[in-house]
Every structure is written in structure tokens, then in C-alpha cells.
Protein backbone atom coordinates (compact mmCIF):
# COMPACT_ATOMS: atom_id res chain seq x y z
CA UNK A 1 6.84 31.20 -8.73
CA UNK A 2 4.22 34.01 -10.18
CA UNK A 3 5.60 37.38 -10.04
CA UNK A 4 4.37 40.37 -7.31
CA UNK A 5 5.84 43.44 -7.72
CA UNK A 6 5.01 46.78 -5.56
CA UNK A 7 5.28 50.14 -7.23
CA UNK A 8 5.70 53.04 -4.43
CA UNK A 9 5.78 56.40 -4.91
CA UNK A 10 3.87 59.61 -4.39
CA UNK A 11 1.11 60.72 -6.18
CA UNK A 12 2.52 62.00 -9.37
CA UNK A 13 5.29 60.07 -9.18
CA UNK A 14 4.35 58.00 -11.92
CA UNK A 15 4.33 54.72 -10.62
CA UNK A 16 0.74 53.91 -11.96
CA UNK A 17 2.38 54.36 -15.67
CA UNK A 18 5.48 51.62 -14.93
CA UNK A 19 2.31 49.60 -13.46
CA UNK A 20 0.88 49.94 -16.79
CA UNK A 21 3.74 49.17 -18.65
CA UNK A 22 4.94 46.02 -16.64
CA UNK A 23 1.49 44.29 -16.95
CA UNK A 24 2.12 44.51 -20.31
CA UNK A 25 5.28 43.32 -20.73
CA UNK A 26 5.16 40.68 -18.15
CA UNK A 27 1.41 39.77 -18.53
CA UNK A 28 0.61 40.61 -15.15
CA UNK A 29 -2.65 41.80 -13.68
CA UNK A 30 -2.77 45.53 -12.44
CA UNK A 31 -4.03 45.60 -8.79
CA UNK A 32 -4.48 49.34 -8.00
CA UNK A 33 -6.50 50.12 -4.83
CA UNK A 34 -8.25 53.31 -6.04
CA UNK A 35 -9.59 51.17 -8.95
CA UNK A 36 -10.30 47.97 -6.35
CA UNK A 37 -12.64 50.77 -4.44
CA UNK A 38 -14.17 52.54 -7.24
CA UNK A 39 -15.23 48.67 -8.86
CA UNK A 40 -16.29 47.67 -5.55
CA UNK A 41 -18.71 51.19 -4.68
CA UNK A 42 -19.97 51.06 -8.09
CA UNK A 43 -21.04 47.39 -8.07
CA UNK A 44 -22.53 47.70 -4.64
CA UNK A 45 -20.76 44.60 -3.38
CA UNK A 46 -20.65 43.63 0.27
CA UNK A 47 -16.81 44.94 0.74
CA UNK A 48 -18.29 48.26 -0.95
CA UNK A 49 -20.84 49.04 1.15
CA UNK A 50 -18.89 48.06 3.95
CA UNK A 51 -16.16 50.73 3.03
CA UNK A 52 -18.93 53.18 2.10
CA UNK A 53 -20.44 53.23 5.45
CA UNK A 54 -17.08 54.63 6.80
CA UNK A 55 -16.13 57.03 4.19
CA UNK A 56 -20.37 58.22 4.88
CA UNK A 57 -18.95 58.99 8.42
CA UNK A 58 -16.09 60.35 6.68
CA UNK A 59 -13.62 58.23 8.55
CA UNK A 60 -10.49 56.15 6.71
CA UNK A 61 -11.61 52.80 5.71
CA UNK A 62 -10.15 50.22 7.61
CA UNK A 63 -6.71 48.15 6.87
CA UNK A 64 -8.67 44.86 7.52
CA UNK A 65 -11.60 46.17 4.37
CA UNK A 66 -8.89 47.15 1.95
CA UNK A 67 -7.13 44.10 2.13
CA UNK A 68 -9.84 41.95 2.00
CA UNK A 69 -10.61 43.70 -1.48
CA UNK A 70 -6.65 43.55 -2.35
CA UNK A 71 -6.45 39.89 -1.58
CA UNK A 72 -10.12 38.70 -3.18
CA UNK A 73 -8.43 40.45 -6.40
CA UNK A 74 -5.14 38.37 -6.45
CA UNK A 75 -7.12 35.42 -6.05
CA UNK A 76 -8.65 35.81 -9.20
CA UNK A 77 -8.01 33.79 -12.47
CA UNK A 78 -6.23 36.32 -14.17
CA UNK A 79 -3.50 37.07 -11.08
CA UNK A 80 -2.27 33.44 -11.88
CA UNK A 81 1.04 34.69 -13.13
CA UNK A 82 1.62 37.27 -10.66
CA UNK A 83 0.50 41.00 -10.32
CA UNK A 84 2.08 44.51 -10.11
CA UNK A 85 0.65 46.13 -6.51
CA UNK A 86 -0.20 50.17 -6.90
CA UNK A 87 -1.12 52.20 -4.07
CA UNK A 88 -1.13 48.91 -1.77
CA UNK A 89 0.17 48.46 0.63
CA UNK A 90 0.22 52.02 2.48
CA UNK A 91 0.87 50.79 5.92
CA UNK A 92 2.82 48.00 7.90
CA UNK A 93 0.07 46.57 9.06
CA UNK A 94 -1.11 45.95 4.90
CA UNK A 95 2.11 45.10 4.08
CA UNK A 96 2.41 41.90 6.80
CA UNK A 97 -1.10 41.05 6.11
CA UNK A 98 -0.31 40.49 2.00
CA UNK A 99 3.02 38.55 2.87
CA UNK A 100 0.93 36.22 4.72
CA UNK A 101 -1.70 35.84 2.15
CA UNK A 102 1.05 35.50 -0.19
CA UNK A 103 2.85 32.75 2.24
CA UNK A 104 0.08 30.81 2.22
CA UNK A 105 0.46 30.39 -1.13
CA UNK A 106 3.99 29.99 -1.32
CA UNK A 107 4.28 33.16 -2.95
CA UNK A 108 6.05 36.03 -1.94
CA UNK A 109 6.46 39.66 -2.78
CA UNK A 110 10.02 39.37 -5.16
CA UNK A 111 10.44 43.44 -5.54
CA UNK A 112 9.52 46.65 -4.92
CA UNK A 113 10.03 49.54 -7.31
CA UNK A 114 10.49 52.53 -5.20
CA UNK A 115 9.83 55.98 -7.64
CA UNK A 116 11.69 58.93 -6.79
CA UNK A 117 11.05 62.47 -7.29
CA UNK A 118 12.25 65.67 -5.70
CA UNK A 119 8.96 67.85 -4.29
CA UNK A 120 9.65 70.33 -6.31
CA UNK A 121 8.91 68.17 -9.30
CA UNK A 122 6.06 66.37 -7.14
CA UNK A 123 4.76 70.03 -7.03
CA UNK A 124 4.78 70.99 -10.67
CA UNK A 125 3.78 67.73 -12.26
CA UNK A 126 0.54 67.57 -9.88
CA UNK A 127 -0.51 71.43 -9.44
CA UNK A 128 0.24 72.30 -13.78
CA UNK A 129 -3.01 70.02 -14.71
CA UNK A 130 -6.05 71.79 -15.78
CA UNK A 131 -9.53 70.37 -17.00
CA UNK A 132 -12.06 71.57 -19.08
CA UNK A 133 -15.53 71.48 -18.17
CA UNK A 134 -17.50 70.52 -21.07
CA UNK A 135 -15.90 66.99 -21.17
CA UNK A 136 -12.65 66.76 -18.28
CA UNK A 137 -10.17 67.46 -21.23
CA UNK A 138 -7.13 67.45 -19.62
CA UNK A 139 -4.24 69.75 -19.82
CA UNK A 140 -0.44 71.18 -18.25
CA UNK A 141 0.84 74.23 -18.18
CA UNK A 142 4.38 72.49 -18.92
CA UNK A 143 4.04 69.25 -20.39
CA UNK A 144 0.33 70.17 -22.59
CA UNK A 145 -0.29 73.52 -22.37
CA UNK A 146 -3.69 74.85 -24.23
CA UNK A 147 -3.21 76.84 -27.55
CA UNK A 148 -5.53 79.82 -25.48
CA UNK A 149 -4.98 80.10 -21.68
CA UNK A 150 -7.82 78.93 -20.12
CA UNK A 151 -9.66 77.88 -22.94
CA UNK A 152 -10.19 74.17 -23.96
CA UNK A 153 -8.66 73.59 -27.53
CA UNK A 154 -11.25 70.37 -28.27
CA UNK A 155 -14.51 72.34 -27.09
CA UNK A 156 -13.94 75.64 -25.86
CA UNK A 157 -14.91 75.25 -22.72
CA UNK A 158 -13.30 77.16 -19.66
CA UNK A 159 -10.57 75.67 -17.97
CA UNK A 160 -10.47 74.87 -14.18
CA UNK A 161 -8.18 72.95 -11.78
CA UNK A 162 -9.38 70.13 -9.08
CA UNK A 163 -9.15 71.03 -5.40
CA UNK A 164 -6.80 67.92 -5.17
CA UNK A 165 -4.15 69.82 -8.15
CA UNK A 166 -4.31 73.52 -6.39
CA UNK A 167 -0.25 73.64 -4.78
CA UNK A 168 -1.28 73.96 -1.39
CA UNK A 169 -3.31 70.35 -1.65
CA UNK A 170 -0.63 69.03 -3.19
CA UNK A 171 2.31 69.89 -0.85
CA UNK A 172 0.12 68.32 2.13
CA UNK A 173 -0.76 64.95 0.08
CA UNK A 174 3.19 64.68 -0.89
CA UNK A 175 3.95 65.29 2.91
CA UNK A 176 1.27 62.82 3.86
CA UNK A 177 2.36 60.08 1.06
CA UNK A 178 6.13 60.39 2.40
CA UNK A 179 5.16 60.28 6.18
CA UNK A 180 3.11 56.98 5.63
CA UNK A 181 5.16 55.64 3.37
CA UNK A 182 8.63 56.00 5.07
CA UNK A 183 8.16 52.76 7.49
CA UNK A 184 7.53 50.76 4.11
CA UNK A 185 10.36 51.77 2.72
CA UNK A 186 12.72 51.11 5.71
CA UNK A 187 10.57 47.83 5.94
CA UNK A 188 11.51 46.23 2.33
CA UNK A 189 14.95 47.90 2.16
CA UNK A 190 15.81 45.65 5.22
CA UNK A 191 14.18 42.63 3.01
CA UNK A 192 16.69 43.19 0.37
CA UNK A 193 13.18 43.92 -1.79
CA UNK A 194 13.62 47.68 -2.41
CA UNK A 195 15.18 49.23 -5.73
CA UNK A 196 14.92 53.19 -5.93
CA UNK A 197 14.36 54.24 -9.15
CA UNK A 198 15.07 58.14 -10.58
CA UNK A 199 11.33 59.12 -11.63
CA UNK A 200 12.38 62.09 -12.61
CA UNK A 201 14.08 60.32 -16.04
CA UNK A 202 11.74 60.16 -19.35
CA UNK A 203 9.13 57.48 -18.98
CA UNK A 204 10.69 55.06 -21.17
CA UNK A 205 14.01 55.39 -19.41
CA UNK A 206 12.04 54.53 -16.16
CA UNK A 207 10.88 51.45 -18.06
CA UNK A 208 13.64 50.62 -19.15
CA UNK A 209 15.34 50.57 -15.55
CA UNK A 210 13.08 48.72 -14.50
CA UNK A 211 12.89 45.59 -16.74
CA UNK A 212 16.82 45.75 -17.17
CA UNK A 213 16.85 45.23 -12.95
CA UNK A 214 14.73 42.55 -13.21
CA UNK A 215 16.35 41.21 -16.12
CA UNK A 216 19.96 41.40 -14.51
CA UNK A 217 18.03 39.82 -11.04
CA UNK A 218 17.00 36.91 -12.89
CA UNK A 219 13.25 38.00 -11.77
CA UNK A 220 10.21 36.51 -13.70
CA UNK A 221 7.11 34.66 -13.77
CA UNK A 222 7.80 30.71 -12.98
């Protein structure tokens, strides 16, 4: 069997990272739905103008056009061996719709890496960042502070933060993330899918979590 794993988490949770990291290690393609939507709006495809339409009227894009994109990308060459899943699926009715496009290929999802971290940490990982304007240098006030505050160190440039970083943006997008994604979790848990991981450990650690579950699982490509 190919392997299809599902990273959830909220934003800043750093589940896009372990994505990163697993394709690597497993040689697995990365099937992130921000990027899906971004490739598909840029190339002007039929699915993008589709979703564009709706986010013109400034309405959510339907389940039945993101997973069309999702499942038109793990039919591609390259998803062969399996795929990790980031930022899909967000809602019950995605979830049921990729077990039976998986199904009808006698696939099926084999886990899914749930990334924990308090709010508080949610709060100061997403609302630190800064970016400079000259070039979208990015910094944190914790993690990659600037040698001047305020000041870019590459170009000098002022510093600013995005809407989407401010605290009070962030605290409604964790509260959003963890009120959509609480029937998921409930959903694979009573699968025997779910594994909750501490985010809040160094990256590597995550990692390392991670592979030795799947490891100890017996969980792997074919």
C-alpha cells in the first residue's frame, strides 16, 4: 500500500514543517491546499477560476472545488508512493469524500499526526513575526529578533506586521482552526488513525516522534 498521512494542527502549529520533513524522508509528495489554490489561481485553470469566482463574491469556496483540486493532485505521477495531506481535510464532509477516493483505489488514509500546542504558544509563535518592506524579510521578536527594533538588518527597511500576525487575528483564526477541526479529530480518534503529538518540543524532537511512531507501527510505503 502507498502511504497517506494527515498533518492537523493550527496555524502555527508547525505541521507544514513535519510535512516537509516526512516527504523527505519517506519520498512522499506534499499536498498542501493553500499551495493546491495558489498553483491553480495562478495558472488560470478551470478549478481556479471556478474557486475565484466565489472568493470574487467573497464567499468560502466550496468542499466539492477543493477536493476536486486535492484529489486531481494525488492522482498525479509523483503521489504514486503515497502523500503527506496539510491543511486538507478541514471538514467531515472532505474527510469522507478523500476516504472514498482513496477506497477506490484501495488505499486508505494509515495516520494522522495531530500537532499540539497550548494558545498561548499559538499566540506568540504567530503574532512575534515581523516583515520588512523592501523585500518580506522575515523576523520574531523571540525566535529572530532584528539587531535594531524595527529596522530590517539585510536592507534597512522598516519593519511591519501582516493583518493575519496582529494578536487579535490570531486568537480568532486559532479559535476558528480548533472549532472546525474538533469533529476531525473525534472522527479519526474513533478510527484508531489519530496520534497527538507535543508541538511544543524542538522541531527535530517532533520529527523524531513522528518517524519513531511510524517506525514502531510498522507504517510505510508498500
Amino acid at each position: 500500500m502507498a502511504l497517506y498521512l494527515i498533518m492537523l494542527g493550527a496555524p502555527g502549529a508547525g505541521k507544514g514543517t513535519q510535512a516537509d520533513l516526512l516527504c523527505r524522508e519517506y519520498g512522499l509528495a506534499k499536498v498542501a491546499s493553500g499551495e493546491l489554490f495558489r498553483e491553480h489561481l495562478q495558472q488560470e485553470t478551470e478549478l481556479g477560476r471556478l474557486a475565484k469566482s466565489y472568493m470574487d463574491r467573497g464567499e468560502l469556496v466550496p468542499d466539492g472545488v477543493t477536493i476536486q483540486m486535492v484529489t486531481e493532485r494525488l492522482s498525479r505521477p509523483d503521489a504514486a508512493r503515497g502523500a503527506v495531506l496539510d491543511g486538507f481535510p478541514r471538514t467531515l464532509n472532505q474527510a469522507e469524500a478523500l476516504d472514498r477516493f482513496l477506497a477506490g483505489r484501495g488505499e486508505a488514509i494509515r495516520r494522522v499526526f495531530y500537532i499540539q500546542v497550548s494558545a498561548q504558544e499559538l499566540l506568540e509563535r504567530l503574532s512575534g513575526r515581523w516583515l520588512c518592506r523592501a523585500a518580506q524579510h522575515a523576523y520574531h521578536v523571540r525566535n529572530h529578533p532584528p539587531k535594531v527594533a524595527g529596522v530590517c538588518d539585510i536592507d534597512g527597511s522598516p519593519l511591519y506586521q501582516r493583518d493575519d500576525d496582529k494578536p487579535e487575528t490570531v486568537q480568532r483564526r486559532i479559535q476558528v482552526y480548533l472549532e472546525q477541526t474538533a469533529p476531525l479529530v473525534d472522527y479519526y480518534r474513533k478510527r484508531g488513525l489519530l496520534v497527538a503529538i507535543n508541538g511544543e518540543k524542538p522541531i527535530e524532537a517532533v520529527f523524531a516522534e513522528i518517524r519513531g511512531h511510524l517506525a514502531s507501527a510498522d507504517v510505510g510505503p508498500g
